[in-house]
Protein backbone atom coordinates (compact mmCIF):
# COMPACT_ATOMS: atom_id res chain seq x y z
CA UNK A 1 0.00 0.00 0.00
CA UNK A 2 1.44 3.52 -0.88
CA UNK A 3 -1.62 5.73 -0.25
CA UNK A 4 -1.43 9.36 1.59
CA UNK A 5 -3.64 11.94 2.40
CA UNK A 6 -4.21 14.63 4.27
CA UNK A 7 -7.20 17.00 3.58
CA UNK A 8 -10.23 18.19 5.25
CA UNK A 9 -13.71 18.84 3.16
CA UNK A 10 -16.36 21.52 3.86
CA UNK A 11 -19.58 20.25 3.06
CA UNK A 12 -23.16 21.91 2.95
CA UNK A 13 -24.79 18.77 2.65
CA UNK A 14 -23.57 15.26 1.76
CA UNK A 15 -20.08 15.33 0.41
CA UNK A 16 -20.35 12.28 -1.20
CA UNK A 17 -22.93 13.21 -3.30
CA UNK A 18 -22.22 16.63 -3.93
CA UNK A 19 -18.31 15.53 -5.51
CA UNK A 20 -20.38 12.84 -7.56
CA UNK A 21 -22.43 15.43 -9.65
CA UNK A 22 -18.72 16.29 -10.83
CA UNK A 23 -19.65 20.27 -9.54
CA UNK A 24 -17.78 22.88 -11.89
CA UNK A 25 -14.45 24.56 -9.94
CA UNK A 26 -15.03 28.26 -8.95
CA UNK A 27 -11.69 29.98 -9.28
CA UNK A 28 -12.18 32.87 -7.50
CA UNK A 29 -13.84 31.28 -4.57
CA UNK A 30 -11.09 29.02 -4.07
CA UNK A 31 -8.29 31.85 -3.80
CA UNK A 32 -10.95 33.66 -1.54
CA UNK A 33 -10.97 30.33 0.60
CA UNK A 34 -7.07 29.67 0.38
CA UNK A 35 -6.37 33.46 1.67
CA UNK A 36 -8.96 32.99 4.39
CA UNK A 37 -7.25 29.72 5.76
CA UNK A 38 -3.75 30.29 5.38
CA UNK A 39 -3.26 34.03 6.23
CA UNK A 40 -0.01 35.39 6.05
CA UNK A 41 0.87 33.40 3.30
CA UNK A 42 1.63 34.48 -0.09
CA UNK A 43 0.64 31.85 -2.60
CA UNK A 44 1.31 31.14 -6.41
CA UNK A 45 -1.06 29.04 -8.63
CA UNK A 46 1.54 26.48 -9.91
CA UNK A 47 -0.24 23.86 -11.77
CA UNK A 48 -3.43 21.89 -11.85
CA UNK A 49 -3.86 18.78 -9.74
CA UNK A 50 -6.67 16.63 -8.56
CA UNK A 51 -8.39 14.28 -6.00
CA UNK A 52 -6.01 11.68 -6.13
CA UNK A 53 -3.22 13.03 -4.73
CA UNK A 54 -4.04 15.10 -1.34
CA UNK A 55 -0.96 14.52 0.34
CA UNK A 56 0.76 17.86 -1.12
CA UNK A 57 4.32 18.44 0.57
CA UNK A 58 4.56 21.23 3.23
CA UNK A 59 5.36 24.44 0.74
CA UNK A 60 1.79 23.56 -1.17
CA UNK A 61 -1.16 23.86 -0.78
CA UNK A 62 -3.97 22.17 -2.66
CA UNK A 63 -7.35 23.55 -2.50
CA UNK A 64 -10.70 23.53 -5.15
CA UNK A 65 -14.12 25.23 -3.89
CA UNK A 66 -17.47 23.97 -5.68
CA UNK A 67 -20.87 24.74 -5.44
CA UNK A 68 -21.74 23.09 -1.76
CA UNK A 69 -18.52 21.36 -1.32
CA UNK A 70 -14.36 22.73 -1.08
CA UNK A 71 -11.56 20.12 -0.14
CA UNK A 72 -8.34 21.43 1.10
CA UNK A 73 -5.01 19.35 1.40
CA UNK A 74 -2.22 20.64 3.52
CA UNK A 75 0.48 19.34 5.97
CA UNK A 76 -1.71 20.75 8.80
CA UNK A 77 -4.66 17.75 8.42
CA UNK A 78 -1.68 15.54 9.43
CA UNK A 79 -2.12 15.35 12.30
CA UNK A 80 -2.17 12.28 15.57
CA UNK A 81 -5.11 14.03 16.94
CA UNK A 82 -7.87 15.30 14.73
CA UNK A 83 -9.80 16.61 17.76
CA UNK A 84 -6.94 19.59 17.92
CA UNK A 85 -7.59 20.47 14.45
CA UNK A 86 -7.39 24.30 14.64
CA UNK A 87 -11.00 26.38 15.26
CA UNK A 88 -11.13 28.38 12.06
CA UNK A 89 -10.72 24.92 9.61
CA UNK A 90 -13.72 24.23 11.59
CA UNK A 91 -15.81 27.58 11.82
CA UNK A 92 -14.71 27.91 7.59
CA UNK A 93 -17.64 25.30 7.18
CA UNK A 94 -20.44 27.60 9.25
CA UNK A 95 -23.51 24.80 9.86
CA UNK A 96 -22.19 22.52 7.50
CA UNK A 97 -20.10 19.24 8.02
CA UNK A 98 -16.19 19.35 8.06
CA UNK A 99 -14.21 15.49 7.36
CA UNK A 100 -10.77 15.07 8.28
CA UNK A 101 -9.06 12.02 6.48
CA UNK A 102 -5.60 11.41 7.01
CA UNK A 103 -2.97 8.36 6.66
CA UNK A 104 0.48 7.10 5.60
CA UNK A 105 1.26 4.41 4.45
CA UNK A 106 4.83 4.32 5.63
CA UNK A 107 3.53 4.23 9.24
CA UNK A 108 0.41 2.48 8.81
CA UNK A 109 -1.33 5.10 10.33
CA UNK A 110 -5.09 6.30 9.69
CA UNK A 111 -7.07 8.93 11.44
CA UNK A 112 -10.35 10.68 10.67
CA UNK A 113 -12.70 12.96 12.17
CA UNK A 114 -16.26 15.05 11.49
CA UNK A 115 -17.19 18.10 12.66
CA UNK A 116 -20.98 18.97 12.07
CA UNK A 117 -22.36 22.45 12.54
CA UNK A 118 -19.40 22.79 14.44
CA UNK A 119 -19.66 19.87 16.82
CA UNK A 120 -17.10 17.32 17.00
CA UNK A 121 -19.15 13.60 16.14
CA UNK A 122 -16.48 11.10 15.78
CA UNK A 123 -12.53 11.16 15.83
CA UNK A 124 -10.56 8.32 15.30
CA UNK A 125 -6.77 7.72 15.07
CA UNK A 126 -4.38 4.81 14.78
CA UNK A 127 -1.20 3.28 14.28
CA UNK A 128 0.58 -0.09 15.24
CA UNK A 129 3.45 1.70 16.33
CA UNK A 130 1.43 4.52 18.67
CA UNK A 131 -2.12 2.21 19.24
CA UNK A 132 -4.94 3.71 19.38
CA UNK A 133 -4.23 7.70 19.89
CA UNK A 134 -7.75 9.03 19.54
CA UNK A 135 -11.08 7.30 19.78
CA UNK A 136 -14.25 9.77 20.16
CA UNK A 137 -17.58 9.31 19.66
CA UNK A 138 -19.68 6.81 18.26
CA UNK A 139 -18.70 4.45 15.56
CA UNK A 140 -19.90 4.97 11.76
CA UNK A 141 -21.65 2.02 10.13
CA UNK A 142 -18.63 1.79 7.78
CA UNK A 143 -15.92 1.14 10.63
CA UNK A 144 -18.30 -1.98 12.16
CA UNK A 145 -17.59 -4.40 10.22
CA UNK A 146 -13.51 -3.99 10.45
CA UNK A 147 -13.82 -3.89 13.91
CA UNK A 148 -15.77 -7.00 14.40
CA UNK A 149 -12.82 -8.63 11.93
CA UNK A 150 -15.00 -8.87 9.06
CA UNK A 151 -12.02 -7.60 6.75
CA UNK A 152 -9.20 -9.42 8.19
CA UNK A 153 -6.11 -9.67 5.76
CA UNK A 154 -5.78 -13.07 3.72
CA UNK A 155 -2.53 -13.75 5.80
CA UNK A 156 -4.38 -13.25 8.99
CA UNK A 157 -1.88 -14.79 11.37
CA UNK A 158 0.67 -11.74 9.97
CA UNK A 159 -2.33 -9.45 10.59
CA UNK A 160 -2.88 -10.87 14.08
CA UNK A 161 0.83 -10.13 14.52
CA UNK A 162 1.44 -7.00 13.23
CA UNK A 163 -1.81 -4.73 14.83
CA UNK A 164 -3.62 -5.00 17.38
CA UNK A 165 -7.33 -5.17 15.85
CA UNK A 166 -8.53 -7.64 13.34
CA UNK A 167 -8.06 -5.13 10.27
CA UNK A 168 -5.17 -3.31 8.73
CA UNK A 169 -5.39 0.77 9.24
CA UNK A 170 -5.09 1.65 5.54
CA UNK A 171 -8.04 -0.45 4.71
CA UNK A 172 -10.04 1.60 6.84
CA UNK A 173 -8.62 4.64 5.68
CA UNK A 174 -9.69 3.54 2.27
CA UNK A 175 -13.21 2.53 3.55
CA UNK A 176 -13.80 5.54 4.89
CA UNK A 177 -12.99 7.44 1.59
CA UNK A 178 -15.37 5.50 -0.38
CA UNK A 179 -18.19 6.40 2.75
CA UNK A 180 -17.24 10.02 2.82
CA UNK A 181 -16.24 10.79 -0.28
CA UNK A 182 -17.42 7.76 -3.06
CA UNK A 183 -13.40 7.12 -4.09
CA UNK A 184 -10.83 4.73 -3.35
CA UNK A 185 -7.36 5.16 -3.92
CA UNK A 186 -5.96 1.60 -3.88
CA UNK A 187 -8.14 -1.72 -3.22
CA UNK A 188 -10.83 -2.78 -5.26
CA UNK A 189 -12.26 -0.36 -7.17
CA UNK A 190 -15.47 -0.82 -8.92
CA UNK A 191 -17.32 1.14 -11.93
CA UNK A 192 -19.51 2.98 -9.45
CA UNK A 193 -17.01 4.93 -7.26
CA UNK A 194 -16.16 8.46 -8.13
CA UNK A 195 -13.01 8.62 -10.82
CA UNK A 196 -10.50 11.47 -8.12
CA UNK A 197 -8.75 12.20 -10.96
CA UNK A 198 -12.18 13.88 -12.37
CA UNK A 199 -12.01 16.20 -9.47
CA UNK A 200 -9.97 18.80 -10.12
CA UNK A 201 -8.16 21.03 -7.56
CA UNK A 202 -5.83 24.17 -7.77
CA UNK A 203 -2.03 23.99 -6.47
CA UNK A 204 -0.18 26.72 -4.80
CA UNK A 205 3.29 27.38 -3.71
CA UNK A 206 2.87 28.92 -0.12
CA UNK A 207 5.68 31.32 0.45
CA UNK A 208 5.20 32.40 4.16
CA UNK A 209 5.68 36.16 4.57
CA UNK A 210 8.38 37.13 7.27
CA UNK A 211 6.18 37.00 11.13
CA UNK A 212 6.77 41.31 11.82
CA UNK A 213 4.26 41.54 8.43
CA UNK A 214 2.21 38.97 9.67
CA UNK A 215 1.31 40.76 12.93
């Protein structure tokens, strides 16, 4: 497995659905949103890029706004424990829902968390190395059946060896894309998930201006 993310998405509604209607890219929103996020920052368009890569190193910044529905990707949504994710990621989505989705596959580590109308509903984050770091709220129908060992590796005895619950991490990191967002990025993939590469998002260089112009 090589899969990375880390992102948040602002929903109004349903992000799932609202990414499958393939909504048309606002420009000008997006900068708006990107300058609202990351103050301070100066940032240059570089280059188009998409859905299926959110795992941006830490001098971009990748970011598209729709109609109902924006996903960011930045090094600050990696992060051990989503529940410290900072307040204005959070107020950015006013009454609407905000998902964190995060792993790495070098470290087998997946976390997640959603925010709705600004109330923190589930947080969840894991590693075989760390355990289990964060673990609020109630379960999502999607993580049941992993944790009742439903979707235990072929090779089981390695899977018994290597972690601590009858699943590997990234597997749940990948179900919980195709719950939240209708995509996978490695597993199967069938004819009725979302194509990330479809979804387009702007890149930017951030180039952080010195802190006495910050403040």
């Amino acid at each position: 497995m090589g899969a990375k993310t880390w992102m948040i998405v602002l929903a109004d509604s349903d992000p799932r659905e609202a990414l499958a209607d393939k909504p048309q890219l606002s420009l000008e929103a997006t900068q708006k949103l990107a300058n609202t996020l990351f103050p301070g920052e100066k940032l240059e368009q570089i280059a188009d890029g998409d859905l299926s890569f959110t795992c941006p190193p830490d001098d971009e910044l990748h970011i598209a706004c729709f109609p109902g529905v924006s996903v960011i990707a930045a090094k600050e949504f990696g992060i051990d424990y989503p529940s410290k994710l900072h307040q204005r990621f959070i107020d950015a989505a006013g009454s609407g829902t905000v998902t964190l989705h995060a792993m790495h596959s070098v470290v087998d580590w997946f976390a997640y968390a959603i925010w709705v109308n600004g109330k923190l509903v589930r947080s969840l984050s894991l590693s075989p190395d760390s355990g289990i770091m964060e673990d609020i709220g109630k379960r999502l129908p999607f993580e049941e059946p992993y944790w009742s060992g439903e979707h235990q590796d072929v090779d089981g005895d390695e899977i018994e060896d290597a972690y601590p619950w009858p699943f590997h991490p990234l597997d749940l990191g990948e179900a919980a894309l195709k719950d939240r967002f209708g995509y996978q990025l490695e597993g199967y993939i069938d004819s009725s998930m979302l194509d990330p590469g479809a979804i387009p998002l702007v890149r930017y260089k951030r180039i952080r201006s010195p802190w006495w112009k910050i403040w």
